[in-house]
N, C-alpha and C. Protein backbone atom coordinates (compact mmCIF):
# COMPACT_ATOMS: atom_id res chain seq x y z
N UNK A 1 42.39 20.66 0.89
CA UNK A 1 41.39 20.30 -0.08
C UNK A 1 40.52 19.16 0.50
N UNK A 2 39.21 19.27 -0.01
CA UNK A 2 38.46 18.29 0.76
C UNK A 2 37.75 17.20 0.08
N UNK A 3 38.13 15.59 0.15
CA UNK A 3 38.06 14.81 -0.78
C UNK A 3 36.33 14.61 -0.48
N UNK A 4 35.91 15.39 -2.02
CA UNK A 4 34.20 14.71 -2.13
C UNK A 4 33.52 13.41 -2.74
N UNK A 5 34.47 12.32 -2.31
CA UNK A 5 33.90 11.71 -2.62
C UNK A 5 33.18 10.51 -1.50
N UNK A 6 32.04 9.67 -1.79
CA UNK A 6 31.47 9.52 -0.45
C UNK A 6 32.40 8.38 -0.01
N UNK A 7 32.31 7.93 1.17
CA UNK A 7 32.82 6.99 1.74
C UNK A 7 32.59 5.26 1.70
N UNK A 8 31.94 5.33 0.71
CA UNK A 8 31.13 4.12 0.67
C UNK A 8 30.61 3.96 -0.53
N UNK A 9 30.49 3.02 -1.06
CA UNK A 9 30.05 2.82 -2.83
C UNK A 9 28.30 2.37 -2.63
N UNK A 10 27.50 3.35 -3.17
CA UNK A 10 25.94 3.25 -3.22
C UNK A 10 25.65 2.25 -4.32
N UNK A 11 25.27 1.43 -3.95
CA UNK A 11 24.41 0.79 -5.36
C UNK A 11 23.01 0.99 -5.53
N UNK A 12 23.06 1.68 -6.97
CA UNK A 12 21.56 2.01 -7.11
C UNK A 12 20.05 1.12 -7.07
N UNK A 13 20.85 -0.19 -7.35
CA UNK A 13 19.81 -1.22 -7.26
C UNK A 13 19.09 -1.58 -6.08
N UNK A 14 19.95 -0.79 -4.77
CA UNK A 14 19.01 -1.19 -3.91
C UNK A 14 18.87 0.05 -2.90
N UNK A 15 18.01 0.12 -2.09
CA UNK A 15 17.29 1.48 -1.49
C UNK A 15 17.67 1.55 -0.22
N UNK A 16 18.60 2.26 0.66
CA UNK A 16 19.15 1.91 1.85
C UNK A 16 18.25 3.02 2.48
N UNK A 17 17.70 2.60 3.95
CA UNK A 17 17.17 3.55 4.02
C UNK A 17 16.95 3.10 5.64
N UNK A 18 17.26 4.67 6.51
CA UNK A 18 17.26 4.63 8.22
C UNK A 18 16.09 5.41 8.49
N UNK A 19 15.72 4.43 9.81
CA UNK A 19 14.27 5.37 10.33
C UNK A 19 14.58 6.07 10.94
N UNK A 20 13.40 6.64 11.34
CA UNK A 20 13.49 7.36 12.48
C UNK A 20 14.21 7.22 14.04
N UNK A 21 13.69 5.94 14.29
CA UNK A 21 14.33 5.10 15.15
C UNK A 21 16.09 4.86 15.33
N UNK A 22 16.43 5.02 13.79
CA UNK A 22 18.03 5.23 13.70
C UNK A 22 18.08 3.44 13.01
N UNK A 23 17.12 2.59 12.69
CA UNK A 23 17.52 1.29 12.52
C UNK A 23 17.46 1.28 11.08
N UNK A 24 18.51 0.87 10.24
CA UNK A 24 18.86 0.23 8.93
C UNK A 24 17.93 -0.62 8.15
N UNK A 25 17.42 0.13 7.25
CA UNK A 25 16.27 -0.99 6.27
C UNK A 25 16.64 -1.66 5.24
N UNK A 26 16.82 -2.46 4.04
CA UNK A 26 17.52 -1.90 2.80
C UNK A 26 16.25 -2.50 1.90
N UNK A 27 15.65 -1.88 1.31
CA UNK A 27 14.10 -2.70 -0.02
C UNK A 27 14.53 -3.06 -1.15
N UNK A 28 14.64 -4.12 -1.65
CA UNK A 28 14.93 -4.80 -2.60
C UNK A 28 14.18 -4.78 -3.68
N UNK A 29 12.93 -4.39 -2.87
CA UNK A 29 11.37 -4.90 -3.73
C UNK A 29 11.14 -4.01 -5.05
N UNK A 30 9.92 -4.45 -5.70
CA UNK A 30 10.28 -3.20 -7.23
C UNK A 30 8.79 -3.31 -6.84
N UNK A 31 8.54 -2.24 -7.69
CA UNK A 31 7.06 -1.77 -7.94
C UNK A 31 6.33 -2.47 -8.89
N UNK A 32 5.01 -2.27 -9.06
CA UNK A 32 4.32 -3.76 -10.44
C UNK A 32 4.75 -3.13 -11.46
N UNK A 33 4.91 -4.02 -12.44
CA UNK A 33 5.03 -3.36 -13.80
C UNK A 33 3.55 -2.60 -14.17
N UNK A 34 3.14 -1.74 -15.13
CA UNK A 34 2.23 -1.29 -15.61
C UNK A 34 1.32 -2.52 -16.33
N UNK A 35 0.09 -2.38 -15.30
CA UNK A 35 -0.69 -3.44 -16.13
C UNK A 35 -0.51 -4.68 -16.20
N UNK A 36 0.40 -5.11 -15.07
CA UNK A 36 0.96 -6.53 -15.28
C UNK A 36 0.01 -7.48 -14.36
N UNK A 37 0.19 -8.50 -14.12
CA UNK A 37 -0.94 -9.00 -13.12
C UNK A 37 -0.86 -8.63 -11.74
N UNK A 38 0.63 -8.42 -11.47
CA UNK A 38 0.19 -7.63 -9.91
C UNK A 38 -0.53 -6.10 -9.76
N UNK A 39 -0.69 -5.12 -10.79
CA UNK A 39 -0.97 -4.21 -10.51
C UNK A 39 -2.64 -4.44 -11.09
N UNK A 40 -2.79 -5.40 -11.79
CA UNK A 40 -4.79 -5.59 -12.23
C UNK A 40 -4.27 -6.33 -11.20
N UNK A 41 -4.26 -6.81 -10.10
CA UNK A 41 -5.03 -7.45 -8.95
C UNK A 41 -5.26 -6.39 -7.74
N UNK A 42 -3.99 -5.37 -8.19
CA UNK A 42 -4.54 -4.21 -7.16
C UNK A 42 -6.13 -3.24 -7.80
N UNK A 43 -5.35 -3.16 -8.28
CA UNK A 43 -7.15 -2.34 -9.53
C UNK A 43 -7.98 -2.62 -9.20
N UNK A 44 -7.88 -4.30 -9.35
CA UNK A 44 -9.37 -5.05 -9.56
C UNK A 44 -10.20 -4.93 -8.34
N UNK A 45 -8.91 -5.27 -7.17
CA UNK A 45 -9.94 -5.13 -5.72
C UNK A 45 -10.24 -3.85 -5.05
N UNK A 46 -9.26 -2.60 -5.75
CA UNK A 46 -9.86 -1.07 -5.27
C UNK A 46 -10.89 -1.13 -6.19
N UNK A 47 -11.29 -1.33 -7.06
CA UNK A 47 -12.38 -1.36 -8.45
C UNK A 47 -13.71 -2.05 -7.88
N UNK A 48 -13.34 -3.09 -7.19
CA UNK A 48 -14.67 -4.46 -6.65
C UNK A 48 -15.32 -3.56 -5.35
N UNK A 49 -14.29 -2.97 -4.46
CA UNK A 49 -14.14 -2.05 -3.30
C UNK A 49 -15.32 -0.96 -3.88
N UNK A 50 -14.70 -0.70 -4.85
CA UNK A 50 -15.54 0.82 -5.14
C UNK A 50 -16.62 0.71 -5.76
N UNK A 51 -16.99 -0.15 -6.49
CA UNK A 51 -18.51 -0.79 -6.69
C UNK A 51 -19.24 -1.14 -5.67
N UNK A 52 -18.88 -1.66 -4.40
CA UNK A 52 -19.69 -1.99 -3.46
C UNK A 52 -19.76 -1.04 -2.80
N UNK A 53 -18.91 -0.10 -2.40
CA UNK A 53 -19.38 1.56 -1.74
C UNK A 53 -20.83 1.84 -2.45
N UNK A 54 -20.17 2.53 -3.57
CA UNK A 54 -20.83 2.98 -4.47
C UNK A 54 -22.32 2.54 -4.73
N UNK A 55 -22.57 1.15 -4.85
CA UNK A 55 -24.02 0.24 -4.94
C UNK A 55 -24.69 0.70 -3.36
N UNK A 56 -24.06 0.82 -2.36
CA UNK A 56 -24.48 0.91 -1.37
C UNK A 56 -25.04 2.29 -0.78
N UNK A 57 -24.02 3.45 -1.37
CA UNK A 57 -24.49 5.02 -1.76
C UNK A 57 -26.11 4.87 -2.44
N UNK A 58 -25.32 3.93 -3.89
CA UNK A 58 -27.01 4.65 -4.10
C UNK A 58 -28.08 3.88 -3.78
N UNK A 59 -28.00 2.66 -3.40
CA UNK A 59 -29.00 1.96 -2.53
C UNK A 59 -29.63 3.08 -1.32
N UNK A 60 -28.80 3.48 -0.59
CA UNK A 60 -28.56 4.52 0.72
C UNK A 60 -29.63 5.65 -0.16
N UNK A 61 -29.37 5.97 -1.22
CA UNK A 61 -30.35 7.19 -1.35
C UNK A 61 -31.51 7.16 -2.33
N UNK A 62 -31.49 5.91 -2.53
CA UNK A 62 -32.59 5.56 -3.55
C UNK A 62 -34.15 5.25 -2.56
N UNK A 63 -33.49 4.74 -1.06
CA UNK A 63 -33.92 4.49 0.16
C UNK A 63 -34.61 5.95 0.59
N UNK A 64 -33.71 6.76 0.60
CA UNK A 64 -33.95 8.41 1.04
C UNK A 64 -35.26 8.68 0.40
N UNK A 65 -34.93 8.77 -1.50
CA UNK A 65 -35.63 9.22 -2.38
C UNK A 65 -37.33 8.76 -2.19
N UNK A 66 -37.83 7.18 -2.09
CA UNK A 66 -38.62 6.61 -1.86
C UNK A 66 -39.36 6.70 -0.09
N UNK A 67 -38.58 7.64 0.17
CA UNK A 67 -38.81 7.53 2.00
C UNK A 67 -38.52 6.44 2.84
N UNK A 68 -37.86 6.19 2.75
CA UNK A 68 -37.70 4.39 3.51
C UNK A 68 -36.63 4.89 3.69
N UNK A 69 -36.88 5.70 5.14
CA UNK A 69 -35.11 6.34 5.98
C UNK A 69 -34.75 5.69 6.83
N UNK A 70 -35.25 4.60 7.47
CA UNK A 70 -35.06 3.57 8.19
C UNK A 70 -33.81 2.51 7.02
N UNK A 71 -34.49 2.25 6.14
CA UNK A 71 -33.51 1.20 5.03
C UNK A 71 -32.48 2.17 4.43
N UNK A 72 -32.56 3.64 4.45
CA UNK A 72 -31.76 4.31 4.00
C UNK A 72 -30.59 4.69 4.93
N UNK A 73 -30.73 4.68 5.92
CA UNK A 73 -29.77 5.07 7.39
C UNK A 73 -28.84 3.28 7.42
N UNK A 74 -29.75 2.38 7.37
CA UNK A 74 -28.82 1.42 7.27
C UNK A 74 -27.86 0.54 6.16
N UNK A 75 -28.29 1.69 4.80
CA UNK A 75 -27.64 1.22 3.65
C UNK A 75 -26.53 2.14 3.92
N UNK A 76 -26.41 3.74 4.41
CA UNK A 76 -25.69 4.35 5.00
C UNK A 76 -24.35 4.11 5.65
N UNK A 77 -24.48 2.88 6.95
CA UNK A 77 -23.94 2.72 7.76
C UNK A 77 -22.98 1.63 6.76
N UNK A 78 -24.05 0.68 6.57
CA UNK A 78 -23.45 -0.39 5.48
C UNK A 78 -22.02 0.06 4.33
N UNK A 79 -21.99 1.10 3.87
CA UNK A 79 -21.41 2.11 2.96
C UNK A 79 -20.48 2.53 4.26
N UNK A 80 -20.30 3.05 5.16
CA UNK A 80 -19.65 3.54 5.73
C UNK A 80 -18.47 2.18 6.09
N UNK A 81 -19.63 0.73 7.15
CA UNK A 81 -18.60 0.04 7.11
C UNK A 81 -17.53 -0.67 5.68
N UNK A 82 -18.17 -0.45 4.95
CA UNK A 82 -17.39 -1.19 3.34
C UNK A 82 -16.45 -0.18 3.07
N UNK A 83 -16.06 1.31 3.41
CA UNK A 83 -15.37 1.60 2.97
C UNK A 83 -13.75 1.30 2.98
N UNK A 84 -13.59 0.88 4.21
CA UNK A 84 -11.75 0.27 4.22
C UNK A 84 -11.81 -0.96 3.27
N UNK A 85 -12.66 -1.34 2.72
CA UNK A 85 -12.55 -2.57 1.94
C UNK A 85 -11.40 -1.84 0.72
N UNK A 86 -11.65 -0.69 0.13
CA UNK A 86 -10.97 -0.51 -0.56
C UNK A 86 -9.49 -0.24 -0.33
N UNK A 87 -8.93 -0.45 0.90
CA UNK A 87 -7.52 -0.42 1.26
C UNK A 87 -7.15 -2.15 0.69
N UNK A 88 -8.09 -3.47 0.88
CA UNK A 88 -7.48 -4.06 0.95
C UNK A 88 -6.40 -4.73 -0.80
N UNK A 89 -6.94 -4.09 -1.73
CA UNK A 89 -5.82 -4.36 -2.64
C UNK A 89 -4.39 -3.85 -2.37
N UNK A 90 -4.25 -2.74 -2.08
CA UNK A 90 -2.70 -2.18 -1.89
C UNK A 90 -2.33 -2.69 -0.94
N UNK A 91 -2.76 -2.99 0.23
CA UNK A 91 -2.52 -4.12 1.60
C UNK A 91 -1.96 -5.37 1.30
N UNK A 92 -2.70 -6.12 0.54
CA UNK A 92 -2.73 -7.33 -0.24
C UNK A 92 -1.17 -7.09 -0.80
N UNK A 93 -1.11 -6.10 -2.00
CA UNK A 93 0.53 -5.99 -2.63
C UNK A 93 1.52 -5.71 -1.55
N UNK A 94 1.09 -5.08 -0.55
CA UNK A 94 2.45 -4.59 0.51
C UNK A 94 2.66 -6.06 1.41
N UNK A 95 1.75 -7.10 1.41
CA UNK A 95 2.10 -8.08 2.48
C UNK A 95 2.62 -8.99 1.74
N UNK A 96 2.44 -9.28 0.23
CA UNK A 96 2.75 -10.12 -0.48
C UNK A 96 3.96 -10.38 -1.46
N UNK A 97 4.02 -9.02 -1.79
CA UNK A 97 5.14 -8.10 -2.43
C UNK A 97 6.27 -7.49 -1.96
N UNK A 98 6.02 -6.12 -1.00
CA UNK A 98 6.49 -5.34 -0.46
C UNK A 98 7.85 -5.70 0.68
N UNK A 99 6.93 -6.34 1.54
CA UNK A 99 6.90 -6.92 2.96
C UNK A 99 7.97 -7.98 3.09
N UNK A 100 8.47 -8.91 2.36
CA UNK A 100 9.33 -10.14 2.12
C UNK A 100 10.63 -9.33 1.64
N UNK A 101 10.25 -8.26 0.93
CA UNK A 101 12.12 -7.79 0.16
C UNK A 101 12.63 -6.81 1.06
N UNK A 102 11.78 -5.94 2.46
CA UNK A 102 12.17 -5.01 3.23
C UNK A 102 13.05 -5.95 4.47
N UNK A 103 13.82 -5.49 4.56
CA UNK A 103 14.76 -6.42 5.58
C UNK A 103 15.47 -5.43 6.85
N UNK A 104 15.21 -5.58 8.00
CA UNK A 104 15.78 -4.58 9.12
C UNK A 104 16.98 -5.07 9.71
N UNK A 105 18.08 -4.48 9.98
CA UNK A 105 19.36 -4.82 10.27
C UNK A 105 19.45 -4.22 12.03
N UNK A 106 20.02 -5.39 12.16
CA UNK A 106 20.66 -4.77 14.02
C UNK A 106 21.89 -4.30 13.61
N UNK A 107 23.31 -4.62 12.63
CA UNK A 107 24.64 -4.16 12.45
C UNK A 107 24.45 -3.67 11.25
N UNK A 108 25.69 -3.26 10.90
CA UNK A 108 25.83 -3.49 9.79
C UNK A 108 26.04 -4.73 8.39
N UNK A 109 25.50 -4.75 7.88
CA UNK A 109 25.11 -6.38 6.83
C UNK A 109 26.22 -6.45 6.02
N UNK A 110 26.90 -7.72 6.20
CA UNK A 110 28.29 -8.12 5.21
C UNK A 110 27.80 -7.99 3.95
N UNK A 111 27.06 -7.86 3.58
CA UNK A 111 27.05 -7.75 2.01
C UNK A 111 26.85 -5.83 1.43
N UNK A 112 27.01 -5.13 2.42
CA UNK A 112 27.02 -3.72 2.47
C UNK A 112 28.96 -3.49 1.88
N UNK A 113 28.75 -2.49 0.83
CA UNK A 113 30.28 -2.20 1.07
C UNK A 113 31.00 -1.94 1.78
N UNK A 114 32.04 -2.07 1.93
CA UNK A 114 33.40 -1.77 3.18
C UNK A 114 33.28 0.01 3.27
N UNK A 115 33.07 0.10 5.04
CA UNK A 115 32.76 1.40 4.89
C UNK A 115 34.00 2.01 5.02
């Protein structure tokens, strides 16, 4: 008979997790609450992000519309460079948030159950 049970006691509270690489992670970290101030500070700056694309789109073709393809090609480019702006809220939560509770192990960590 074959004993199914695992070898090691999982605790759900925390997220064990091996890369690719084969090296031991474990994330502690939690996600924002709904609406709480860490997740309106992510909003706010994909939101600020996407207003300035956006102003710059239609600047870009309001330029077109009026013939001024010279000011329109460089409201264009302008729009093109602003677009990673909108990565930087979720960036912002992963370096601030994320990033501090992910922890990489060379052994195994004494505070892991007895395997």
């Amino acid at each position: 008979m074959v004993d199914e049970r695992p070898p090691f006691r999982v605790d759900p509270a925390r997220l064990y997790e091996v890369g690719r690489d084969g090296t031991p992670r474990t994330d502690t970290g939690e996600a924002p609450e709904w609406l709480g101030p860490r997740h309106r500070q992510v909003v706010g700056w994909v939101m600020l992000a996407g207003m300035a694309v956006g102003a710059l789109a239609g600047l870009s073709a309001l330029c077109l519309v009026i013939g001024a393809r010279l000011w329109a090609a460089g409201f264009a480019l302008a729009m093109l460079a602003a677009m990673p702006l909108v990565a930087v809220g979720p960036a912002l939560d992963w370096w601030h948030h994320r990033r501090p509770h992910r922890r990489r192990h060379r052994s195994r960590s004494p505070d892991f159950p007895p395997g």
